[in-house]
Protein backbone atom coordinates (compact mmCIF):
# COMPACT_ATOMS: atom_id res chain seq x y z
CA UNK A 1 -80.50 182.82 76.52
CA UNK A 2 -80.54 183.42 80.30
CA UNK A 3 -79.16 180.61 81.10
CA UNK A 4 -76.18 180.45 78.62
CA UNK A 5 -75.35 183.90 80.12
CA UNK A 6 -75.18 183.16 83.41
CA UNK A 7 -73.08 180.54 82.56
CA UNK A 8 -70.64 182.69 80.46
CA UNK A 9 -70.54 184.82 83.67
CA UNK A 10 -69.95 182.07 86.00
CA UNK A 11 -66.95 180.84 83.75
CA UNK A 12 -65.45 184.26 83.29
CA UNK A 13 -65.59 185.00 87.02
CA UNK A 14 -64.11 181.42 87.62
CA UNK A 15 -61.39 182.13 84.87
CA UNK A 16 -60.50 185.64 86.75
CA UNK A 17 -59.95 183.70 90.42
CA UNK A 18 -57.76 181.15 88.76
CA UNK A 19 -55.91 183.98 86.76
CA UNK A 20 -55.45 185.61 90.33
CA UNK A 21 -54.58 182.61 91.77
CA UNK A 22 -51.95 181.55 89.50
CA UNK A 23 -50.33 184.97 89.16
CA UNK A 24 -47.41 185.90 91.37
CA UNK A 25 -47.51 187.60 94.92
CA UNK A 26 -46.01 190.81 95.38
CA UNK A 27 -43.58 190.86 97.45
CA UNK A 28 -44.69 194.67 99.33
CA UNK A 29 -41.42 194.48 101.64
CA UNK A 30 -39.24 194.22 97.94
CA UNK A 31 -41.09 197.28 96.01
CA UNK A 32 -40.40 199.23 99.35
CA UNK A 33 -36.61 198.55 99.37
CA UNK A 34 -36.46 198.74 95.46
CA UNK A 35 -38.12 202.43 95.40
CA UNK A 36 -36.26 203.45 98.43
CA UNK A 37 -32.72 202.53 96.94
CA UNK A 38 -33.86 204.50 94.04
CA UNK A 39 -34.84 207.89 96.19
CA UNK A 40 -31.20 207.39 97.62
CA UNK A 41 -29.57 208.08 94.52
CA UNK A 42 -32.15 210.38 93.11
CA UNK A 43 -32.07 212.51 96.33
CA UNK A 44 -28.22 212.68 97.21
CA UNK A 45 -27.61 216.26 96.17
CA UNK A 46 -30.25 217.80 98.41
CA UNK A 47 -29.90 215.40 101.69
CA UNK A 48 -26.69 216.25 101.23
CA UNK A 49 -27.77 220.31 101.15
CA UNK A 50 -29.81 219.55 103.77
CA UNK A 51 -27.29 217.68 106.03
CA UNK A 52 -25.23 220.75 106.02
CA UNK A 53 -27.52 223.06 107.09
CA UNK A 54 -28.54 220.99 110.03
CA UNK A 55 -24.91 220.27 111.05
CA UNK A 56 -24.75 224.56 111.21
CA UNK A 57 -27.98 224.84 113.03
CA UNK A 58 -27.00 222.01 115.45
CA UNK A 59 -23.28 222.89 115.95
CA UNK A 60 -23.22 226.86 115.65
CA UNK A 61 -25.89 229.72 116.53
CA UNK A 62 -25.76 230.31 112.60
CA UNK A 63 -29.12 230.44 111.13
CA UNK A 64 -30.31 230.78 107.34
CA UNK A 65 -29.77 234.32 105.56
CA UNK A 66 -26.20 234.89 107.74
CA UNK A 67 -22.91 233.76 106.90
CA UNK A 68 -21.24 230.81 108.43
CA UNK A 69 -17.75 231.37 108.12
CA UNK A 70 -14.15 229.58 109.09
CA UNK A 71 -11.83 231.70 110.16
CA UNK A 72 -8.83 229.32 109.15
CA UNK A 73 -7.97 226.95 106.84
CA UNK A 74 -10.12 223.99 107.51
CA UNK A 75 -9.44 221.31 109.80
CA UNK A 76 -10.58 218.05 110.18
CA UNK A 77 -13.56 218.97 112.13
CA UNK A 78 -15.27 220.35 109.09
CA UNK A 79 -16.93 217.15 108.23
CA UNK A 80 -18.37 218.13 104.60
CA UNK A 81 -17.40 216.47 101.61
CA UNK A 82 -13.92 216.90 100.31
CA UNK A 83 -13.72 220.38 101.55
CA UNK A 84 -10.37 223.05 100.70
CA UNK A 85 -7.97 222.90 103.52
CA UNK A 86 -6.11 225.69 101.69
CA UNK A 87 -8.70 228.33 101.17
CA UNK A 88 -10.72 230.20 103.51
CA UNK A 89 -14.79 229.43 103.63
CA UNK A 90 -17.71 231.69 103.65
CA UNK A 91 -21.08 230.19 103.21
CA UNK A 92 -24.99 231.24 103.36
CA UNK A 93 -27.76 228.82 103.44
CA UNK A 94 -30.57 230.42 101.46
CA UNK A 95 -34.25 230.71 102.71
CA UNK A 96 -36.31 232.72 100.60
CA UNK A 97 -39.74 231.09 101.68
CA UNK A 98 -38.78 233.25 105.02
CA UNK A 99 -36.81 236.49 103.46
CA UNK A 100 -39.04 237.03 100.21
CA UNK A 101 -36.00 237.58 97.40
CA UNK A 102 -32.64 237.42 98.99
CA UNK A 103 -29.06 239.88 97.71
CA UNK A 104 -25.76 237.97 97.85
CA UNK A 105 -23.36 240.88 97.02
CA UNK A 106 -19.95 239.71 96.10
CA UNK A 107 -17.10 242.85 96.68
CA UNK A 108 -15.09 243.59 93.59
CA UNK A 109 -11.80 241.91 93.69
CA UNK A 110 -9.56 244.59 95.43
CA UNK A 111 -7.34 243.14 97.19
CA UNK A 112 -8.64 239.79 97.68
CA UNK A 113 -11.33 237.32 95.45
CA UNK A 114 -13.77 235.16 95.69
CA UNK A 115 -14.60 231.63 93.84
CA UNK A 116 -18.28 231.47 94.39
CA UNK A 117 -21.42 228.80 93.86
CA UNK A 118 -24.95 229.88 93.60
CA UNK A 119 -27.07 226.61 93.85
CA UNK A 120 -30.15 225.44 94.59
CA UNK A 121 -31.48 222.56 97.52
CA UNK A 122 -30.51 220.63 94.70
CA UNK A 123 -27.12 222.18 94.06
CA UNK A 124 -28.18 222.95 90.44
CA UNK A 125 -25.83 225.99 89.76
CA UNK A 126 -27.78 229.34 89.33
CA UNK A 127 -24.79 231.19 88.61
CA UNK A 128 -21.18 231.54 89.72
CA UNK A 129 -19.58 235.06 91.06
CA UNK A 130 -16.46 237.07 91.62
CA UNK A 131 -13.55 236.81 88.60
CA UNK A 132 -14.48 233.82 87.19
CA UNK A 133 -17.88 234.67 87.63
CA UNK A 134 -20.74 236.73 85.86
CA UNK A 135 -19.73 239.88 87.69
CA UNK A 136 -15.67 239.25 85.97
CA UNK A 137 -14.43 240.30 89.65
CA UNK A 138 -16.14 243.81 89.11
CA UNK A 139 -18.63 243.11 92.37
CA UNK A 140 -22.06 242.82 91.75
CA UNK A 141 -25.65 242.47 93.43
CA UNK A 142 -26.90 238.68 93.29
CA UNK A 143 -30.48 238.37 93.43
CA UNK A 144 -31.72 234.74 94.27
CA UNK A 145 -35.74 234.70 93.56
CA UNK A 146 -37.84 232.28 95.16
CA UNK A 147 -40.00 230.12 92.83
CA UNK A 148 -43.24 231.79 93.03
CA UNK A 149 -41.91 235.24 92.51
CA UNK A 150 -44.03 237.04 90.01
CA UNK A 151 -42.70 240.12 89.59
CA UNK A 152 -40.22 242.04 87.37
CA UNK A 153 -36.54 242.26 89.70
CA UNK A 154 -35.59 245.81 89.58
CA UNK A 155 -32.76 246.84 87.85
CA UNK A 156 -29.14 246.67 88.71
CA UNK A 157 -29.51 243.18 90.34
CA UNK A 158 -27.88 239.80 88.91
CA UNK A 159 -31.85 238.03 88.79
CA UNK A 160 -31.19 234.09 89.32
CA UNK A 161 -34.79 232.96 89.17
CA UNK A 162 -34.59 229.52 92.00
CA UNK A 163 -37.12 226.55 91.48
CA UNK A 164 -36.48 226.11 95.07
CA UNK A 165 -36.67 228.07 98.49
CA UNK A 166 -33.83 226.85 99.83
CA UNK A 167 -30.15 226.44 98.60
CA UNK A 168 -26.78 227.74 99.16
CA UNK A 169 -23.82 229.94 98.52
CA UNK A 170 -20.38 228.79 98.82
CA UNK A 171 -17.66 231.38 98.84
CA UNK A 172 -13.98 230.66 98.98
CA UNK A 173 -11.59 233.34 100.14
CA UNK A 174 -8.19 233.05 98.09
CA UNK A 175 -4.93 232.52 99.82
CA UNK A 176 -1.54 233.88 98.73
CA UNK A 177 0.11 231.42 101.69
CA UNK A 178 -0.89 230.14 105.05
CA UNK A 179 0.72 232.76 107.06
CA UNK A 180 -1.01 234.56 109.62
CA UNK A 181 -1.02 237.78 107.65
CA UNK A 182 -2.15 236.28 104.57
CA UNK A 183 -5.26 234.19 106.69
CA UNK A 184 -6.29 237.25 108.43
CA UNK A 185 -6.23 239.30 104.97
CA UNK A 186 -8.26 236.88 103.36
CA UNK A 187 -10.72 236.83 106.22
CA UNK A 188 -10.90 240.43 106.03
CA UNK A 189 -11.97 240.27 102.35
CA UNK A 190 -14.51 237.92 103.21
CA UNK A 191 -16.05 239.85 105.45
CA UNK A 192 -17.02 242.38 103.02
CA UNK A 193 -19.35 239.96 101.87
CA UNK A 194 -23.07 240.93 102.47
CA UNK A 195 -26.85 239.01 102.80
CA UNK A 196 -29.74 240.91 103.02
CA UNK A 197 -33.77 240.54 101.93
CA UNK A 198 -34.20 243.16 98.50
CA UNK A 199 -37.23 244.20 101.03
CA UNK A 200 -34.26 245.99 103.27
CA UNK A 201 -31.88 246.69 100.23
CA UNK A 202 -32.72 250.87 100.79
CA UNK A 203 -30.97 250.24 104.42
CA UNK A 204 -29.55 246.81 104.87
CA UNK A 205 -29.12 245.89 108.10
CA UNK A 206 -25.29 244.01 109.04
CA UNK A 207 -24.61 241.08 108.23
CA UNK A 208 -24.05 238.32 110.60
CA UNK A 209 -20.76 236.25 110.23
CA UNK A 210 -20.32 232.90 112.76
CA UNK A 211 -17.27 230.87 113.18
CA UNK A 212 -17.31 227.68 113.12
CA UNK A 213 -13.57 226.55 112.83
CA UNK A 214 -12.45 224.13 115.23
CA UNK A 215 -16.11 223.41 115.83
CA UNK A 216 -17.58 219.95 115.02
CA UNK A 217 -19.80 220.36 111.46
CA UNK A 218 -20.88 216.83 110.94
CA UNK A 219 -22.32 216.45 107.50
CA UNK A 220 -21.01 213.04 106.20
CA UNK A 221 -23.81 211.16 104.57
CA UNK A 222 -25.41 208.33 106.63
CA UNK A 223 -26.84 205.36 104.74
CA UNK A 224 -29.16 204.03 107.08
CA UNK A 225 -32.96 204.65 107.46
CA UNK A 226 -32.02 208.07 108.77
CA UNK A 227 -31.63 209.43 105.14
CA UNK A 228 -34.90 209.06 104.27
CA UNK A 229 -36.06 211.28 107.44
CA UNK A 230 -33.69 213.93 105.85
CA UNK A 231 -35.14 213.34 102.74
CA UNK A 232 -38.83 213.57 103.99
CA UNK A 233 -37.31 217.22 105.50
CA UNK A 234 -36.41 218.55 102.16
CA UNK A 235 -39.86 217.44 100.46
CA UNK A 236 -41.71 219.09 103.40
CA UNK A 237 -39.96 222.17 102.62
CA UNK A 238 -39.58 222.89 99.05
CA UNK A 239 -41.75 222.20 96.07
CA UNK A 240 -41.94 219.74 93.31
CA UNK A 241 -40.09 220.15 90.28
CA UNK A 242 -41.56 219.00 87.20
CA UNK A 243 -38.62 216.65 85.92
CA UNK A 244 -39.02 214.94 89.47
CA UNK A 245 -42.96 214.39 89.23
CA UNK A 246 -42.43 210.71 89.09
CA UNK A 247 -41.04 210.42 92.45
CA UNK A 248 -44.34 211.55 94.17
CA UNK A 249 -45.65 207.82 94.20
CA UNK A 250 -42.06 206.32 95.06
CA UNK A 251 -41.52 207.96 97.97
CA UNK A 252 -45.54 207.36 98.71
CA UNK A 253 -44.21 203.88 98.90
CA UNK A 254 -41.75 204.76 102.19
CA UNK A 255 -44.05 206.62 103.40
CA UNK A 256 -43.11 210.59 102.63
CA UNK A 257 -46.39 212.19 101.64
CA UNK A 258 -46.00 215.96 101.30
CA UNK A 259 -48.13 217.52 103.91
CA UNK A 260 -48.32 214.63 106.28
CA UNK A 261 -46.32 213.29 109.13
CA UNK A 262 -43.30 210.72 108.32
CA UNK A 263 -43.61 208.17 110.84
CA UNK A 264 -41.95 204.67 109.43
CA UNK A 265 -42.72 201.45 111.56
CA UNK A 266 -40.02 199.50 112.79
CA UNK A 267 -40.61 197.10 110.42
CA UNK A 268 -40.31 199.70 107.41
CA UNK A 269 -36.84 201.23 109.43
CA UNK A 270 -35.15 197.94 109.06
CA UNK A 271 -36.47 197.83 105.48
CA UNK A 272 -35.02 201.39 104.70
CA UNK A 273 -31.78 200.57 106.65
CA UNK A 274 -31.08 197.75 104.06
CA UNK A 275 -31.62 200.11 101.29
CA UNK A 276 -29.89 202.60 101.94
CA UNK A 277 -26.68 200.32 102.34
CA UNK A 278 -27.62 198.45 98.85
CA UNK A 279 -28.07 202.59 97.27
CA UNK A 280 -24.92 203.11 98.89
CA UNK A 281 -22.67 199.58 97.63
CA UNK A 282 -24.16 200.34 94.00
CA UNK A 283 -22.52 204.25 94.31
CA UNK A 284 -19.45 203.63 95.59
CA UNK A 285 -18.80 200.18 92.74
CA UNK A 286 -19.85 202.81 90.27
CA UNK A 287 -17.08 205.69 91.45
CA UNK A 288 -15.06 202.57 92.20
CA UNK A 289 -14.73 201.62 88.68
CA UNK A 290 -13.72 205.35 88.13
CA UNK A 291 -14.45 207.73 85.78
CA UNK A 292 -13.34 208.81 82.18
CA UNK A 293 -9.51 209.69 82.88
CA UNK A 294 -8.28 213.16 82.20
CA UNK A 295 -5.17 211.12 79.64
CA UNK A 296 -5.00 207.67 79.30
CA UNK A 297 -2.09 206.65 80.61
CA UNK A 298 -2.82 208.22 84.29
CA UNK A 299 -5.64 207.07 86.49
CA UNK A 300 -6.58 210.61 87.14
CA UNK A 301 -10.27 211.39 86.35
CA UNK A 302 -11.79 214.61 86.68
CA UNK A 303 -14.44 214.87 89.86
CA UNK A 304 -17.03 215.71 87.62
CA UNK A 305 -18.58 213.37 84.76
CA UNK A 306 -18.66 214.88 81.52
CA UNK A 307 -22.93 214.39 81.47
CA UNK A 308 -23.29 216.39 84.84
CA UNK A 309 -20.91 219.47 83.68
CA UNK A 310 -22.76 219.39 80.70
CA UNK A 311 -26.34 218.76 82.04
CA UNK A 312 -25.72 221.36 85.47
CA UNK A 313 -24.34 224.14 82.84
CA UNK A 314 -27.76 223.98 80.94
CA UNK A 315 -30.01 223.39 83.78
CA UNK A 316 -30.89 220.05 82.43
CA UNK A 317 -32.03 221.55 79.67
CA UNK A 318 -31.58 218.60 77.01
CA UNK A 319 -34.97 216.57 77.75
CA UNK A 320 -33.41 214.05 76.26
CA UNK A 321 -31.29 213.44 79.44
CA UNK A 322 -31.36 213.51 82.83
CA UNK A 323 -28.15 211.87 85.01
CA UNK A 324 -29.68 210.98 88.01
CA UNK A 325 -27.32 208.10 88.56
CA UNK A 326 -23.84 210.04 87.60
CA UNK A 327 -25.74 212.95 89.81
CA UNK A 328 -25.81 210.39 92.42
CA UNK A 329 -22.07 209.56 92.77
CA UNK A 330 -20.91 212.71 92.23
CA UNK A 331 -22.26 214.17 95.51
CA UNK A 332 -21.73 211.20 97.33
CA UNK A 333 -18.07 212.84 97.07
CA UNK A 334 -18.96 216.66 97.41
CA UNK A 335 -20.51 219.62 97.22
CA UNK A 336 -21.87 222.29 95.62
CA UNK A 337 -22.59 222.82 92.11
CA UNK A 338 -20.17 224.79 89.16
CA UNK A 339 -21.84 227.23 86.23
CA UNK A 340 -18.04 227.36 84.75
CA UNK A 341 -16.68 224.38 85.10
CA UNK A 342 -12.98 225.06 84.49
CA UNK A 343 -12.76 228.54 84.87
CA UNK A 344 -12.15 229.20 88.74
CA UNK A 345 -11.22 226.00 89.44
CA UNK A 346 -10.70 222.15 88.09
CA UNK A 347 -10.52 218.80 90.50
CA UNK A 348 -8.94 215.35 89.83
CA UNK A 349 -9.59 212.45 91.82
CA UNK A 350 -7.86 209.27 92.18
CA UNK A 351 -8.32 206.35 94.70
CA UNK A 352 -5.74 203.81 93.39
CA UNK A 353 -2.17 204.24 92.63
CA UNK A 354 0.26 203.64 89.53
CA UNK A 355 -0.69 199.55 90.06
CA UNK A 356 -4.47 199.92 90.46
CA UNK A 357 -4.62 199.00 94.04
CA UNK A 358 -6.86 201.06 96.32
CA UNK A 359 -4.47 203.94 98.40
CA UNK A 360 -4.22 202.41 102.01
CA UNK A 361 -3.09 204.26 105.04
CA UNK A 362 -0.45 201.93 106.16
CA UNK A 363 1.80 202.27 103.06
CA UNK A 364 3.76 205.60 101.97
CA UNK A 365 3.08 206.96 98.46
CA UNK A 366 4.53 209.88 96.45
CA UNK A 367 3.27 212.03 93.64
CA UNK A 368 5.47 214.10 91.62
CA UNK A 369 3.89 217.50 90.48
CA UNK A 370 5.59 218.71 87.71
CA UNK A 371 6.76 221.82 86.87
CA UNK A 372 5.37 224.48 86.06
CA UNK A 373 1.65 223.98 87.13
CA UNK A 374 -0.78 225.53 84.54
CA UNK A 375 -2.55 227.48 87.53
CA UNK A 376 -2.54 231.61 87.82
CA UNK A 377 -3.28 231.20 91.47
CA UNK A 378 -2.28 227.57 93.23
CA UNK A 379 -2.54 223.78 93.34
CA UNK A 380 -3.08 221.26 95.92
CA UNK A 381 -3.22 217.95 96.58
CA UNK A 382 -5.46 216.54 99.72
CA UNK A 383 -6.39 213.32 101.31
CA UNK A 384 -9.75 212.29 102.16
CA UNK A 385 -11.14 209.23 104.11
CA UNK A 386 -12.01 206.72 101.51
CA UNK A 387 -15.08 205.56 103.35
CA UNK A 388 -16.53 208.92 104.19
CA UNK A 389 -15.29 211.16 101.52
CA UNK A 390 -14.40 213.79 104.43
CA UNK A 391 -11.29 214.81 105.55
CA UNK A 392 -9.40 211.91 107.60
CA UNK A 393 -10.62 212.65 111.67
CA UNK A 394 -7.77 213.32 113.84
CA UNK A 395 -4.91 214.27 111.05
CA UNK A 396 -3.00 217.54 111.86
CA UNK A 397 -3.06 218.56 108.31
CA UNK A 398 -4.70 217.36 104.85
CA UNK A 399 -2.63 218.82 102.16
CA UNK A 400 0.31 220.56 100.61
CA UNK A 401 0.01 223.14 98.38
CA UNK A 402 1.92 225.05 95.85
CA UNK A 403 1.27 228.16 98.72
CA UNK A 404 2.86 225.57 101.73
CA UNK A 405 4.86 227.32 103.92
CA UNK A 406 8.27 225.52 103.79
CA UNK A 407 7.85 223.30 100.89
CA UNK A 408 10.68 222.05 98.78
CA UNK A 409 11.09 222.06 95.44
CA UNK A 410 13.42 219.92 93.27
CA UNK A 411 16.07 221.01 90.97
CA UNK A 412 13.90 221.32 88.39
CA UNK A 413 11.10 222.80 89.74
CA UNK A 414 9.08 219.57 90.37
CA UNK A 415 7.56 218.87 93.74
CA UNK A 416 7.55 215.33 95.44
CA UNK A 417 4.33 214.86 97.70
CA UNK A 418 4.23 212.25 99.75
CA UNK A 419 1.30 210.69 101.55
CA UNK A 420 1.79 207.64 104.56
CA UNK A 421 1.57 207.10 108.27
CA UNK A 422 4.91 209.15 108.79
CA UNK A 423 7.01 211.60 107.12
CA UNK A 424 9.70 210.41 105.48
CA UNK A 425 13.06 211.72 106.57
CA UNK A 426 13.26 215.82 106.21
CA UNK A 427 9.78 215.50 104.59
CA UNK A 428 8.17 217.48 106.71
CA UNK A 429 6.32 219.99 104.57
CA UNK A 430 5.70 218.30 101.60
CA UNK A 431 4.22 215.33 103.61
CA UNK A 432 0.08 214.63 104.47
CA UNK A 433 -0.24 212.13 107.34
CA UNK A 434 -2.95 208.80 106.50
CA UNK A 435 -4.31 206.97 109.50
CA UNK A 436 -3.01 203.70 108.87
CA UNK A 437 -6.34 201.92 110.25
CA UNK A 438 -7.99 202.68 106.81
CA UNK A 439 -8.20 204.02 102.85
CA UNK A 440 -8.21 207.31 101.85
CA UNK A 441 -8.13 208.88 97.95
CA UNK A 442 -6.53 212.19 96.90
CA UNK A 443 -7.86 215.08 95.08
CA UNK A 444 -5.80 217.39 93.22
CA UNK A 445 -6.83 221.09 92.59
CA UNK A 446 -6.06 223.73 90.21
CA UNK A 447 -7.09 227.02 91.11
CA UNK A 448 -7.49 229.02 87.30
CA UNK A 449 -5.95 226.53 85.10
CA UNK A 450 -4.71 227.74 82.14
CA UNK A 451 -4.92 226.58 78.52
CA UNK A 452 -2.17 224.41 78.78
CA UNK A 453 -3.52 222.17 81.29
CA UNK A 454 -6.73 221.78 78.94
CA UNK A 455 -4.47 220.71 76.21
CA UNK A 456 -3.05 218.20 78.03
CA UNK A 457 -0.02 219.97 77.58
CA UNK A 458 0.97 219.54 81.22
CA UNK A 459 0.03 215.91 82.71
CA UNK A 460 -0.23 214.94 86.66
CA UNK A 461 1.65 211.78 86.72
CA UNK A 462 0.25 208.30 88.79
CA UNK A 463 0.89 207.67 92.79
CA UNK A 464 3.53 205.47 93.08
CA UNK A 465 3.81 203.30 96.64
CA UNK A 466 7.24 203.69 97.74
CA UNK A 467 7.18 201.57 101.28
């Protein structure tokens, strides 16, 4: 009996080293650039919150809890992701692991208004403000909890409970024109903006505003190994969120362990470099192929895909779906996150024109808004680099407007746009100068759009090259 079972065991142990032998290698180079393309696209939206707030720290004396502000209509230099060049900015990055519970309180729309974002390090909207908001333009008393706050929020606060420390809130200032009068009014409103811990709500101290216009804020997305050092920043930082659980052992894989020094070998660098181009090529086919279009016959498609809006205005609350990949795109092209989509504001996008060939900077285009825009405060159209999604470096302006000082209308009431290397003849004001050295894509914006626009009453026609 012995015998025959020492030779069943020397059999079975011979049948496991040939198993072993004759089963694949694994390739441990491949599962690191497989899971790291992955974290790419899973982690966008908060490397690109976190890119921001370094670009402030680096390039202004901003810090978390203030106000960064610009103090004109944004040029070039603001390096974010298709920012407003026709509104006036007021942001706060959020830190509640350092303030306890923090107040946002938006001023009642007296003589000015806001369009304000409440979001997460994930840009998951918490709740949008001012008359479009859930204060209706009334004012009210945001109160942005961290996630292990236990307590009851006292009354007479807007409680957004956070399942993150960090986070954001962008605030646009409304324009009635670019004039001086009209910047500096809008400014003014701004200002009455205030941030303050609830712990200092009986007395709260000023609030700090910094200016950053004309100042360098570098927050383009780089796909290169770099990414994931952002990435390992925003892990060290904030908790785990259930739904994202299943990342733990991916990014174990690169080599971001929370609680432990990220420290890639050159060897893993050049792997993570490769990825993040590959994460990078499969985003930009997927916005390349486009989106649903807002009507078929234009190439128009609205900036955000109908599973996001619907997935962000739940909080991801259908657990049968989760849009990492749409999430992914979406802010490879922006920021911030919208409660109401449609409400305050709407965005289309387009890269091509009327033919389907990408917009390049060497060729003059025109778009023809039609009359009477659906909006009860403005539209504008703006060009962005292609590559970078930010405004185009070195341009002197990015967009016309419906409040453009100087624009011309047609006889009947349309507006002709028109987008090249040079203005055409007398175009002056209704032109938006291209560097003719690459691509770039528009994005068209309707500030309150009204029912008609939603019922496709009202259409924005294709970009037609004209030269």
């Amino acid at each position: 009996m012995r015998k025959n079972l020492n030779a069943v065991f020397v059999f079975s142990l011979l049948a496991s080293h040939l198993a072993l032998a004759a089963a694949p290698k694994v390739d441990n180079d491949a599962v690191i650039e497989r899971r790291a393309v992955e974290a790419v696209i899973w982690g966008m939206p908060a490397v690109n919150t976190e890119l921001m707030l370094q670009a402030m720290q680096r390039s202004t004396s901003a810090r978390e809890n203030e106000v960064v502000y610009w103090s004109k209509p944004v040029n070039w230099k603001n390096q974010t992701l298709t920012p407003n060049p026709d509104s006036i900015y007021f942001m706060t990055f959020v830190n509640t692991k350092a303030s306890g519970p923090l107040v946002v309180e938006i001023p009642p729309a007296d003589g000015g208004s806001l369009a304000v974002n409440i979001v997460t390090t994930w840009q998951m909207p918490l709740e949008d403000a001012g008359p479009q908001g859930a204060d209706q333009g009334k004012g009210g008393k945001y109160l942005i909890l961290p996630p292990d706050y236990q307590d009851t929020p006292p009354p007479g606060y807007i409680a957004l409970r956070s399942d993150t420390y960090g986070g954001f809130t962008l605030m646009r200032s409304n324009l009635a024109s670019h004039n001086d009068a009209d910047v500096a009014k809008s400014v003014e409103y701004g200002k009455r903006i205030k941030v303050y811990p609830l712990s200092q709500a009986s007395a709260p101290p000023p609030t700090r505003f910094t200016d950053a216009y004309d100042v360098l804020f570098d927050a383009t997305i780089r796909y290169d190994a770099s990414f994931f050092k952002t990435l390992n920043d925003v892990v060290q930082k904030e908790p785990w969120i259930q739904r994202d659980r299943v990342m733990i052992d991916h990014l174990g894989t690169l080599g971001i362990h929370k609680g432990k020094p990220y420290q890639p070998d050159a060897k893993t660098e050049k792997i993570l470099n490769a990825a993040a181009r590959q994460a990078h090529a499969e985003l930009a086919a997927r916005y390349d192929r486009g989106f649903e279009r807002m009507v078929p016959e234009y190439r128009w498609f609205p900036a955000a895909m109908p599973e996001i809006a619907r997935a962000v205005s739940t909080g991801y609350g259908n657990p049968d779906e989760y849009p990492v990949d749409g999430r992914g795109v979406t802010y490879t092209l922006g920021f911030t996150g919208i409660k109401r989509l449609g409400t305050a504001q709407f965005y289309l996008m387009v890269a091509k024109d009327k033919n389907g060939k990408d917009f390049d900077g060497r060729s003059t285009y025109r778009l023809v808004v039609p009359p009477n825009a659906p909006v009860a405060q403005y539209w504008s159209a703006t060009a962005y680099d292609r590559q970078t999604h930010a405004l185009i470096r070195n341009m002197p302006k990015a967009s016309v407007a419906s409040t453009t000082t100087g624009i011309a209308k047609n006889a009947d009431g349309s507006v002709d746009i028109y987008f090249g290397p040079k203005a055409p003849e007398g175009k002056q004001a209704n032109w938006v100068p291209t560097d003719p050295h690459g691509k770039f894509e528009l994005l068209f914006r309707l500030y309150e759009p009204q029912k008609a626009f939603f019922d496709k009453q009202w259409r924005l026609p294709d970009v037609e090259k004209i030269d």
